[in-house]
C-alpha atoms as a PDB file:
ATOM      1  CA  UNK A   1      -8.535  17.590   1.877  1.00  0.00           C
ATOM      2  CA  UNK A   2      -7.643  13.879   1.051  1.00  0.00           C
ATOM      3  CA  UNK A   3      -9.357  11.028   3.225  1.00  0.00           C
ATOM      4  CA  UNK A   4      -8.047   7.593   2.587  1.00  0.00           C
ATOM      5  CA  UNK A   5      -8.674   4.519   4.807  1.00  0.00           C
ATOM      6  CA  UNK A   6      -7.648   1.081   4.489  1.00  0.00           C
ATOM      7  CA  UNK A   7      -8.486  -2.233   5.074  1.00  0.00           C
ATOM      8  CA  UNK A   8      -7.544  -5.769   4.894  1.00  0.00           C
ATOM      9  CA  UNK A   9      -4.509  -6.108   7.219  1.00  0.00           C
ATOM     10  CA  UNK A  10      -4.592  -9.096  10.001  1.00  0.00           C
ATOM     11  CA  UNK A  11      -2.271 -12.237  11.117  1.00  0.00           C
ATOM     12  CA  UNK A  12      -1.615 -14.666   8.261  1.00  0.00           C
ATOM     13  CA  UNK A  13       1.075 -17.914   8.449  1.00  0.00           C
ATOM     14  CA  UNK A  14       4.338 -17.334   6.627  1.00  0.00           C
ATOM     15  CA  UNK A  15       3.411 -18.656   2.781  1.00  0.00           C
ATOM     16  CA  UNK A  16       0.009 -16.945   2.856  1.00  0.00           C
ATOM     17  CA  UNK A  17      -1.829 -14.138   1.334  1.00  0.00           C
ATOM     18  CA  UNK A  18      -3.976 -10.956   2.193  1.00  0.00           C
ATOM     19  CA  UNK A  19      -5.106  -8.399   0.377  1.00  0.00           C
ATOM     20  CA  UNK A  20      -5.171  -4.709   1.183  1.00  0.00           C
ATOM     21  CA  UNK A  21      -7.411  -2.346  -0.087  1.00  0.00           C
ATOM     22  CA  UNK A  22      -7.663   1.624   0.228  1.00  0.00           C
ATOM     23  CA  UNK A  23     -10.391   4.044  -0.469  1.00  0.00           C
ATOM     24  CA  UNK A  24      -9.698   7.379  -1.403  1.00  0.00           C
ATOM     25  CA  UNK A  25     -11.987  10.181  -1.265  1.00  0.00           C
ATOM     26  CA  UNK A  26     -12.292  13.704  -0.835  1.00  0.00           C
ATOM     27  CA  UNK A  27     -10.267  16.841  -3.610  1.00  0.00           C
ATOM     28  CA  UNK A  28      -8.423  14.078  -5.495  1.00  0.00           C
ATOM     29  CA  UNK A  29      -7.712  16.036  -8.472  1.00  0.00           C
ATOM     30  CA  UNK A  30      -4.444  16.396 -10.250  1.00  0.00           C
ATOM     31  CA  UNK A  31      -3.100  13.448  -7.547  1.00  0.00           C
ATOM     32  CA  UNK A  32      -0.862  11.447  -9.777  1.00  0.00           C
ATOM     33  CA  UNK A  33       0.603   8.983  -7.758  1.00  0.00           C
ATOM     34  CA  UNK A  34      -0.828   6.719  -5.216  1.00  0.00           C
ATOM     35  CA  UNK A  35       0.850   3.372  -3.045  1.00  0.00           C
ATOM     36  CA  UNK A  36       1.745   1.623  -0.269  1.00  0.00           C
ATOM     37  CA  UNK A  37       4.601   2.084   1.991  1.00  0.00           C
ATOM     38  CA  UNK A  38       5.399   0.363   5.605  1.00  0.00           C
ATOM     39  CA  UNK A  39       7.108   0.769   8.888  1.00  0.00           C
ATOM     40  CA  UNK A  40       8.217  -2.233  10.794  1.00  0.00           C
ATOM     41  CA  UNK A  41       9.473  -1.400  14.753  1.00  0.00           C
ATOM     42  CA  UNK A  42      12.825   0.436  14.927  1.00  0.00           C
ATOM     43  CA  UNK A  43      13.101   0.788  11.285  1.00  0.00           C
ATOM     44  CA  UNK A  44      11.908   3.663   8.732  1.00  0.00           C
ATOM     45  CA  UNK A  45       8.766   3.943   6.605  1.00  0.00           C
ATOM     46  CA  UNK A  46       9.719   2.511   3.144  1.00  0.00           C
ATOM     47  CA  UNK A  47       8.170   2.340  -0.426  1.00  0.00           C
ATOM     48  CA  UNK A  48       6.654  -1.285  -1.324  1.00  0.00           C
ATOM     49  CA  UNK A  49       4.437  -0.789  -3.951  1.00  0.00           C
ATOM     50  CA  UNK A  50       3.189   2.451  -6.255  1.00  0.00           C
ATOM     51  CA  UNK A  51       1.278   3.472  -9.223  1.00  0.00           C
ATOM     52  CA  UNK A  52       2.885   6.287 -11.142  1.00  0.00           C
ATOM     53  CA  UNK A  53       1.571   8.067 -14.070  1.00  0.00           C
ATOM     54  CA  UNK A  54       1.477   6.623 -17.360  1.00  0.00           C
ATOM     55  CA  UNK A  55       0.668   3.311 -15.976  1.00  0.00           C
ATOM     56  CA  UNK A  56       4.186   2.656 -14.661  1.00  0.00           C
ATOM     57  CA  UNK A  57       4.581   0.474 -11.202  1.00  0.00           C
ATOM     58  CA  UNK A  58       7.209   0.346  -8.577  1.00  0.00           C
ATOM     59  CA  UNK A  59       7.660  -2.184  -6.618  1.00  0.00           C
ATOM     60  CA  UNK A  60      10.697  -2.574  -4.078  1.00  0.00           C
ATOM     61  CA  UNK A  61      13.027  -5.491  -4.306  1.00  0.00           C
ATOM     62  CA  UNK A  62      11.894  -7.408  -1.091  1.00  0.00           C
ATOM     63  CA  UNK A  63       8.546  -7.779  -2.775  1.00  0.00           C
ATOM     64  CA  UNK A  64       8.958  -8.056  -6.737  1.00  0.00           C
ATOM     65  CA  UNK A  65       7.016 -11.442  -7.793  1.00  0.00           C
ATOM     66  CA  UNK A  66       4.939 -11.609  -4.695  1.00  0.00           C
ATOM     67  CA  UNK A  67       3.174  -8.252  -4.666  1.00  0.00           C
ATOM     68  CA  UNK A  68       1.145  -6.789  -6.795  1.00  0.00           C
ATOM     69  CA  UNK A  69      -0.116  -3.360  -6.696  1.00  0.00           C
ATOM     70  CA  UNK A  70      -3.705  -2.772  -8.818  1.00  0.00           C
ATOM     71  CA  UNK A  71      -6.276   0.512  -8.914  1.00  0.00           C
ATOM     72  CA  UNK A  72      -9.960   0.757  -9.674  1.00  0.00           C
ATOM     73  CA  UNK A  73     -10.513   4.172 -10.411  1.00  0.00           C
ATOM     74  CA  UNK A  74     -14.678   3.798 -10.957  1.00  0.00           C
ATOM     75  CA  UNK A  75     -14.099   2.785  -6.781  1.00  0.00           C
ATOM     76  CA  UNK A  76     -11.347   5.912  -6.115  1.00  0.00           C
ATOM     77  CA  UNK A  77      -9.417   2.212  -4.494  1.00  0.00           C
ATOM     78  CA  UNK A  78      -6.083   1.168  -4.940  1.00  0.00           C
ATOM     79  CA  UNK A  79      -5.484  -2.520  -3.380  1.00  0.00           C
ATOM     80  CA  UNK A  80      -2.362  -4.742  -2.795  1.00  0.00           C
ATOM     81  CA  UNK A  81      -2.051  -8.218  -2.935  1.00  0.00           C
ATOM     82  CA  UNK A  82       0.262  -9.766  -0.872  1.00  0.00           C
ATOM     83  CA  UNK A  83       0.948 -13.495  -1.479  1.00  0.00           C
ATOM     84  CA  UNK A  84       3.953 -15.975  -0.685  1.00  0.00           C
ATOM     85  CA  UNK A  85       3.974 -13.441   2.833  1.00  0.00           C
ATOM     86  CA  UNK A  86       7.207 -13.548   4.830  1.00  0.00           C
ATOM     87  CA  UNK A  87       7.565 -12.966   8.402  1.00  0.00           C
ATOM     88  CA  UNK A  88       9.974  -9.829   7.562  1.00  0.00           C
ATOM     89  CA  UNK A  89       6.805  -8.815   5.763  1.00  0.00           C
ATOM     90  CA  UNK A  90       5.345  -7.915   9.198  1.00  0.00           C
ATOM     91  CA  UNK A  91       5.049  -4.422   9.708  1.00  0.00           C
ATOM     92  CA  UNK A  92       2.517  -1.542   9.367  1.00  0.00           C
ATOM     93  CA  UNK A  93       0.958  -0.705   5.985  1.00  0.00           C
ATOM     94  CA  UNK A  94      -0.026   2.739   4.756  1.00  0.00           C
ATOM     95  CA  UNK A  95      -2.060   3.585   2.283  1.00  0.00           C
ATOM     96  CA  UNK A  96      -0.761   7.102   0.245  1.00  0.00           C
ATOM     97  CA  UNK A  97      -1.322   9.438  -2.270  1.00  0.00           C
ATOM     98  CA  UNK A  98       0.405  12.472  -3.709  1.00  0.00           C
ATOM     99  CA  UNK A  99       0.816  15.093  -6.220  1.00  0.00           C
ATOM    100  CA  UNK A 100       3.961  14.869  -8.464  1.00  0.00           C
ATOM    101  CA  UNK A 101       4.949  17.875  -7.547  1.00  0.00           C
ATOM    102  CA  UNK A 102       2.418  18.970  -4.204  1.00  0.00           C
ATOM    103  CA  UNK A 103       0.979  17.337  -1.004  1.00  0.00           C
ATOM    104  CA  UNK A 104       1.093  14.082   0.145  1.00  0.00           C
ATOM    105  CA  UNK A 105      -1.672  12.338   2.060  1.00  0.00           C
ATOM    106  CA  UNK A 106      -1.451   9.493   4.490  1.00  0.00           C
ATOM    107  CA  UNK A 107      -3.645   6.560   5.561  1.00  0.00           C
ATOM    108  CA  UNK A 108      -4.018   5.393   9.346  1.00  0.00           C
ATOM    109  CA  UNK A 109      -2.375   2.245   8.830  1.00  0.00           C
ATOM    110  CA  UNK A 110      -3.195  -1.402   8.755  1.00  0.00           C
ATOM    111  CA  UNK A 111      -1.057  -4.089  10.730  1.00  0.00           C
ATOM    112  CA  UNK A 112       0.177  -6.859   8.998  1.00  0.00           C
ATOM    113  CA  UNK A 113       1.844  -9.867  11.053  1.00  0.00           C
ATOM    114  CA  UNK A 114       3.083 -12.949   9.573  1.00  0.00           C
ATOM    115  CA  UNK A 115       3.617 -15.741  12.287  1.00  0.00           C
ATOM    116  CA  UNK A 116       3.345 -19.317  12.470  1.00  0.00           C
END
């Protein structure tokens, strides 16, 4: 099994920053791809941010330029910086991490709100 848990989410003003941070652990062999999707009410769970094999990134449109999307693989984390935050921003994050071609593991979630 794959364990990952996140951290960092909270209430920041519209213009701010937070960063996010994930810990894997557990049979992480062979998994490939890791990132960070969310789910804001009444809408569906999309991509924001992954790292892909080879070193390539993805990032989605909403957030090119003001998310970044790093890994520290002696620490099994993968983090996300979130700056210039907007309040369509606000939703909850999920940490994940799959095999190319196998399972796909899920964090708990970490709320994100950005209000003035």
């Amino acid at each position: 099994q794959v364990q990952l848990v996140e951290s960092g989410g909270g209430l920041v003003q519209p213009g701010g920053s937070l960063r996010l941070s994930c810990v894997i652990s557990g049979s992480i062999s062979g998994i490939e791809n890791m990132g960070w999707f969310r789910q804001a009410p009444g809408l569906q769970r999309e991509l924001v941010a992954a790292m892909l094999p080879e070193g390539r990134t993805e990032y989605a449109d909403s957030v090119k330029g003001r998310f970044t999307i790093d890994r520290d693989n002696a620490k099994n984390t993968v983090h996300l910086q979130m700056n210039s935050l907007k309040p369509e921003d606000t939703a909850v994050y999920f940490c994940s991490a799959w095999r190319t071609f196998g399972s796909r593991y899920w964090g708990q979630g970490t709320q994100v709100t950005v209000s003035s």
